[in-house]
Protein backbone atom coordinates (compact mmCIF):
# COMPACT_ATOMS: atom_id res chain seq x y z
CA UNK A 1 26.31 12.08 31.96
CA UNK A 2 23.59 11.58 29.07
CA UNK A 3 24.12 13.30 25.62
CA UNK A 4 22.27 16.51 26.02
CA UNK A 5 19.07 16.54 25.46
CA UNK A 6 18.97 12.94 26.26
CA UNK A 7 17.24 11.91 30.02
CA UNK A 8 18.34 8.84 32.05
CA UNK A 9 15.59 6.15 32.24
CA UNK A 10 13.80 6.48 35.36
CA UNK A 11 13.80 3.30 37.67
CA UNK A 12 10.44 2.16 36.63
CA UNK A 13 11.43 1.97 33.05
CA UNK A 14 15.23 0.63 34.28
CA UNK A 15 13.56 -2.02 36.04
CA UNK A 16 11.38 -3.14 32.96
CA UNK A 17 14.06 -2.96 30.65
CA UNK A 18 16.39 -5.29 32.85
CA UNK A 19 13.43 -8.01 32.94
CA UNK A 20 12.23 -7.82 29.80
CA UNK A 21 8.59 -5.99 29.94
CA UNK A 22 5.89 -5.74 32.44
CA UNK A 23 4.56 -9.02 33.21
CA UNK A 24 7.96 -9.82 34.45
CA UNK A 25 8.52 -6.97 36.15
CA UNK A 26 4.85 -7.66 38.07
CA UNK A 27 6.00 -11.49 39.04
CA UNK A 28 9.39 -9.83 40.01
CA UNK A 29 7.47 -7.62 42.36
CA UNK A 30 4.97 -10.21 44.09
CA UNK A 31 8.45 -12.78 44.41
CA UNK A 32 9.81 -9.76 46.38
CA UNK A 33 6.88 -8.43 48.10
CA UNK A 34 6.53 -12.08 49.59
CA UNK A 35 10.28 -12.20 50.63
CA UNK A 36 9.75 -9.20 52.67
CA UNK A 37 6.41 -10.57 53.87
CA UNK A 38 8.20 -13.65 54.97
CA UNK A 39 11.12 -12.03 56.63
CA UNK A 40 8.85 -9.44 58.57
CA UNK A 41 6.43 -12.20 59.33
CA UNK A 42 9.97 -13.95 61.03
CA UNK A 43 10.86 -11.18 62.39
CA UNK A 44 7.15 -10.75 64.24
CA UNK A 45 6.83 -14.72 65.65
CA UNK A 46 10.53 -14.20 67.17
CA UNK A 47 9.44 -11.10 68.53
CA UNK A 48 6.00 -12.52 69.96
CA UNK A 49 7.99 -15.48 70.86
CA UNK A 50 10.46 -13.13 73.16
CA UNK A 51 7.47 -11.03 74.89
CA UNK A 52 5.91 -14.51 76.07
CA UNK A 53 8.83 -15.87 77.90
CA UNK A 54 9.15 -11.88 79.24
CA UNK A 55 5.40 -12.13 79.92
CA UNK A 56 5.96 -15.36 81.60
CA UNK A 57 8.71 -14.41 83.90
CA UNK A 58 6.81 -10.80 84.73
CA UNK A 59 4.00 -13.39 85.65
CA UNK A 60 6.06 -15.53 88.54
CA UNK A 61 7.08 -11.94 89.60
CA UNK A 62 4.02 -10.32 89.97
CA UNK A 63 2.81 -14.19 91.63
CA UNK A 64 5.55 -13.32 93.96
CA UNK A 65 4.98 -10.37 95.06
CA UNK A 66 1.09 -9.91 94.86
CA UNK A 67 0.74 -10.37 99.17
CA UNK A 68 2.52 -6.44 99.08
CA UNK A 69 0.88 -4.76 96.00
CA UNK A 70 -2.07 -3.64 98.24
CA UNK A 71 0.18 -1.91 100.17
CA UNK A 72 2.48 -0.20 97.98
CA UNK A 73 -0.15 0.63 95.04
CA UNK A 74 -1.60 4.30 95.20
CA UNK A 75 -4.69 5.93 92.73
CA UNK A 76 -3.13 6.91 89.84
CA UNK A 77 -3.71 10.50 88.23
CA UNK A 78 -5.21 10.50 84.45
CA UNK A 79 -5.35 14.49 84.22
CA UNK A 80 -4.44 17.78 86.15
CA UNK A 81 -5.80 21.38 85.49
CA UNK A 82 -4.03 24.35 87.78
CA UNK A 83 -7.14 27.12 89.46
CA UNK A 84 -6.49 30.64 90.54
CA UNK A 85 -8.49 30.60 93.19
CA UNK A 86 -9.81 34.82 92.49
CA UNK A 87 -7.35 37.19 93.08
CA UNK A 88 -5.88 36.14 96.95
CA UNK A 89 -3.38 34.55 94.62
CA UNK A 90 -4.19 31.36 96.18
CA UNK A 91 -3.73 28.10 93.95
CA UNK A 92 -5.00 24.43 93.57
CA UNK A 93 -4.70 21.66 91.43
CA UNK A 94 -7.91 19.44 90.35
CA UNK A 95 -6.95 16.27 89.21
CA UNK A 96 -9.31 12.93 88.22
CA UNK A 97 -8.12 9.60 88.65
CA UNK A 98 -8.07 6.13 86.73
CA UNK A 99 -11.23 4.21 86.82
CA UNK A 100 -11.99 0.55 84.96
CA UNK A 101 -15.43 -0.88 85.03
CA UNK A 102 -16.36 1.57 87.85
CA UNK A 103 -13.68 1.02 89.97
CA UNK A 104 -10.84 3.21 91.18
CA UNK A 105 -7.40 1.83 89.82
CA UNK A 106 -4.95 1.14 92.55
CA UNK A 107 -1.11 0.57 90.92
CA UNK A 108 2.25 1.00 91.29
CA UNK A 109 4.25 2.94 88.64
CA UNK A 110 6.87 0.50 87.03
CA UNK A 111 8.26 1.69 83.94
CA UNK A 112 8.70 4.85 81.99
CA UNK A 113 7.21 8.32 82.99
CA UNK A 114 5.26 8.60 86.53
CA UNK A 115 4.09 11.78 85.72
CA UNK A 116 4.03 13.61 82.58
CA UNK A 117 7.06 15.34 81.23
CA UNK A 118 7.49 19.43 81.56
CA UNK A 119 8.76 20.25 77.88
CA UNK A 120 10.25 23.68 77.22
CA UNK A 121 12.96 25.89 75.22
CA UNK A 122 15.53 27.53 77.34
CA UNK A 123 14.06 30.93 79.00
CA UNK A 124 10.90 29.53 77.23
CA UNK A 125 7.55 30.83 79.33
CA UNK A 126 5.08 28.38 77.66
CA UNK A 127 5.40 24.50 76.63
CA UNK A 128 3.66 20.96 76.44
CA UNK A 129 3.42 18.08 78.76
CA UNK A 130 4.21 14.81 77.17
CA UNK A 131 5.10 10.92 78.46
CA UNK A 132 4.40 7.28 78.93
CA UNK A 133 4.29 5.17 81.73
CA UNK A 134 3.40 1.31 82.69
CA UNK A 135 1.72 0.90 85.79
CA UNK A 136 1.18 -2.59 87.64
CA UNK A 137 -2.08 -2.59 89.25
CA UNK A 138 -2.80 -4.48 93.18
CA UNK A 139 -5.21 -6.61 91.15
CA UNK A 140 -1.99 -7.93 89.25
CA UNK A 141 -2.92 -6.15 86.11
CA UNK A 142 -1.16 -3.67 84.08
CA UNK A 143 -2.27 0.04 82.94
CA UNK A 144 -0.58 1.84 80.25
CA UNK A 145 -0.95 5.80 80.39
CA UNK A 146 -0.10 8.27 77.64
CA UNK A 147 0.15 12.24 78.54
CA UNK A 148 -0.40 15.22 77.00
CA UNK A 149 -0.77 18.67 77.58
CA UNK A 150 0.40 22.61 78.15
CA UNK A 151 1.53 24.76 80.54
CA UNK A 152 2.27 28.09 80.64
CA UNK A 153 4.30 30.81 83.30
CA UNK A 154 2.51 33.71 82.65
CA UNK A 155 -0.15 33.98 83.38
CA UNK A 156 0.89 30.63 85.50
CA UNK A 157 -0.99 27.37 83.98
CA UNK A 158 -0.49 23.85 83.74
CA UNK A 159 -3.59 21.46 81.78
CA UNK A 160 -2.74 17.77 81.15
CA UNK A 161 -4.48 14.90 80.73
CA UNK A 162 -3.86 10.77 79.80
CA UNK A 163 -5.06 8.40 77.77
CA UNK A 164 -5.46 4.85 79.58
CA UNK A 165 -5.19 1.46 78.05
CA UNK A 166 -5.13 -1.87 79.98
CA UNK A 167 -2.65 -4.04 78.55
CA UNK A 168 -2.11 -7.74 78.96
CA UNK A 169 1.43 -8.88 80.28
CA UNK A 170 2.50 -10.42 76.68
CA UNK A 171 1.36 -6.86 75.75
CA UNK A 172 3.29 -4.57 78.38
CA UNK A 173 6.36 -6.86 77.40
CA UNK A 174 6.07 -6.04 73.81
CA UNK A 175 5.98 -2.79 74.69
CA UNK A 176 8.92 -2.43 77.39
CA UNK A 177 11.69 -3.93 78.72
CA UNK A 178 11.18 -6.51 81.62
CA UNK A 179 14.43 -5.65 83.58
CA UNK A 180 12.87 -2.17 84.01
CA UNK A 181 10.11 -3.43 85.39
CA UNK A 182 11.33 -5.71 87.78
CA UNK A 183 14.37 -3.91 89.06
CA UNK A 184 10.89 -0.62 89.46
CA UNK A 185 8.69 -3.05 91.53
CA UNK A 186 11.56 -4.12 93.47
CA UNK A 187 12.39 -1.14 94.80
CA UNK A 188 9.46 0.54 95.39
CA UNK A 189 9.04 -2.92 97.31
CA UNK A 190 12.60 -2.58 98.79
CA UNK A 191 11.83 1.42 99.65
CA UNK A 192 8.58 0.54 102.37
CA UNK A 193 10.72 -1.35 104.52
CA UNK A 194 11.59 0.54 107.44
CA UNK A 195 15.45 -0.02 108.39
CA UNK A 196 18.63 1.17 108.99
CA UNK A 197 21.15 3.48 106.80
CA UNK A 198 23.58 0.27 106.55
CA UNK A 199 20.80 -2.48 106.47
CA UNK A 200 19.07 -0.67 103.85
CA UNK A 201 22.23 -0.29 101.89
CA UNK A 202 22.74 -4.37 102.11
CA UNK A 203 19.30 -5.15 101.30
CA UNK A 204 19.48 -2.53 98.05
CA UNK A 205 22.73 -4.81 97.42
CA UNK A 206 20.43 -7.84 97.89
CA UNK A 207 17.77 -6.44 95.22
CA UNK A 208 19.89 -5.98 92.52
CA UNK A 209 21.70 -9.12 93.19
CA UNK A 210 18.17 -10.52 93.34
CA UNK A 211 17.27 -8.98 89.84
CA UNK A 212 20.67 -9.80 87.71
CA UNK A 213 19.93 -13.88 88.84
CA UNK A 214 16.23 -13.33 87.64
CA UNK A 215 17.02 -11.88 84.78
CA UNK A 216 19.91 -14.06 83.57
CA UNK A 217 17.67 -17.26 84.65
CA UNK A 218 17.30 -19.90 81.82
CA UNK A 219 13.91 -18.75 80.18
């Protein structure tokens, strides 16, 4: 403890004390600023480095399995708003769609939230809508959407609505993890086959097998 009536230095002053005034305290600070610079700069290219081979594999994937995507991928909803419809009771959802350069988008959801999340406090009768989800389009592309909202029990409403971004594949993989995504597309793939309890249960065996050896594959 200081003498009373005495305050410790601060760590400004501390810091010019220890290196002697304030010139060397302002080449201390560029020497470090530039180590950090350098180590998050490292820590970026690895990074970038990692999503490319991801974005890569995804790539030979999506290559793979582009003959099905037409069949599979459905128009994805961007927003939702509940109607009374006057006072029968009667209800009905209006909900809008994903469009890019005119055209309706066509995907399959492979990664985080389908649909936005119902938020709420226990016996709570009002709360938000919230999420994220990666979507692979039939045109091989990828669609990232981001939801937000409210809803409410009484009266009984529900308003939500997403923002969309197209994202490159080096993008989506910097963004999420690439096992999701193929172990997603797989079985959404796996699921429109039309079989038998036990073959289906062989063929789900198959998939995973399928995704482990894909994933552990020398990148």
């Amino acid at each position: 403890m200081p003498p009373p009536g005495r305050r410790e230095p601060s760590t400004p002053h501390a810091l010019l004390n220890a290196l002697g005034g304030a010139q060397e305290a302002r080449t201390f600070l560029k020497q470090l600023a530039q180590a950090v610079a350098l180590g998050a700069r490292a820590h970026e290219d690895a990074k970038g480095n990692a999503a490319a081979a991801a974005a890569a594999l995804l790539q030979d994937v999506v290559s793979d399995v582009a003959p099905a995507l037409p069949y599979v991928a459905a128009k994805v909803p961007t927003s939702a708003r509940l109607l009374l419809r006057g006072d029968s009771g009667n209800k009905d959802e209006q909900r809008e769609y994903a469009v890019v350069d005119g055209e309706d988008v066509r995907a399959v959801h492979v990664a985080g939230d389908a649909t936005p999340v119902k938020l709420t406090e226990p016996g709570g009768t009002a709360g938000t809508f919230t999420g994220r989800g990666l979507w692979l389009t039939e045109a091989g592309g990828f669609v990232e959407l981001r939801y937000s909202g409210r809803w409410a029990a009484q009266p009984e409403s529900r308003d939500w609505a997403a923002q969309l971004r197209v994202l490159t594949a080096e993008e989506a993989m910097g963004a999420w993890k690439l096992e999701d995504v193929v172990e997603a597309l797989l079985v959404t793939l796996h699921k429109q086959q039309r079989e038998e309890p036990t073959q289906a249960a062989v063929r789900r065996t198959q998939v995973l097998s399928a995704i482990r050896t894909l994933l552990s594959a020398p990148k």
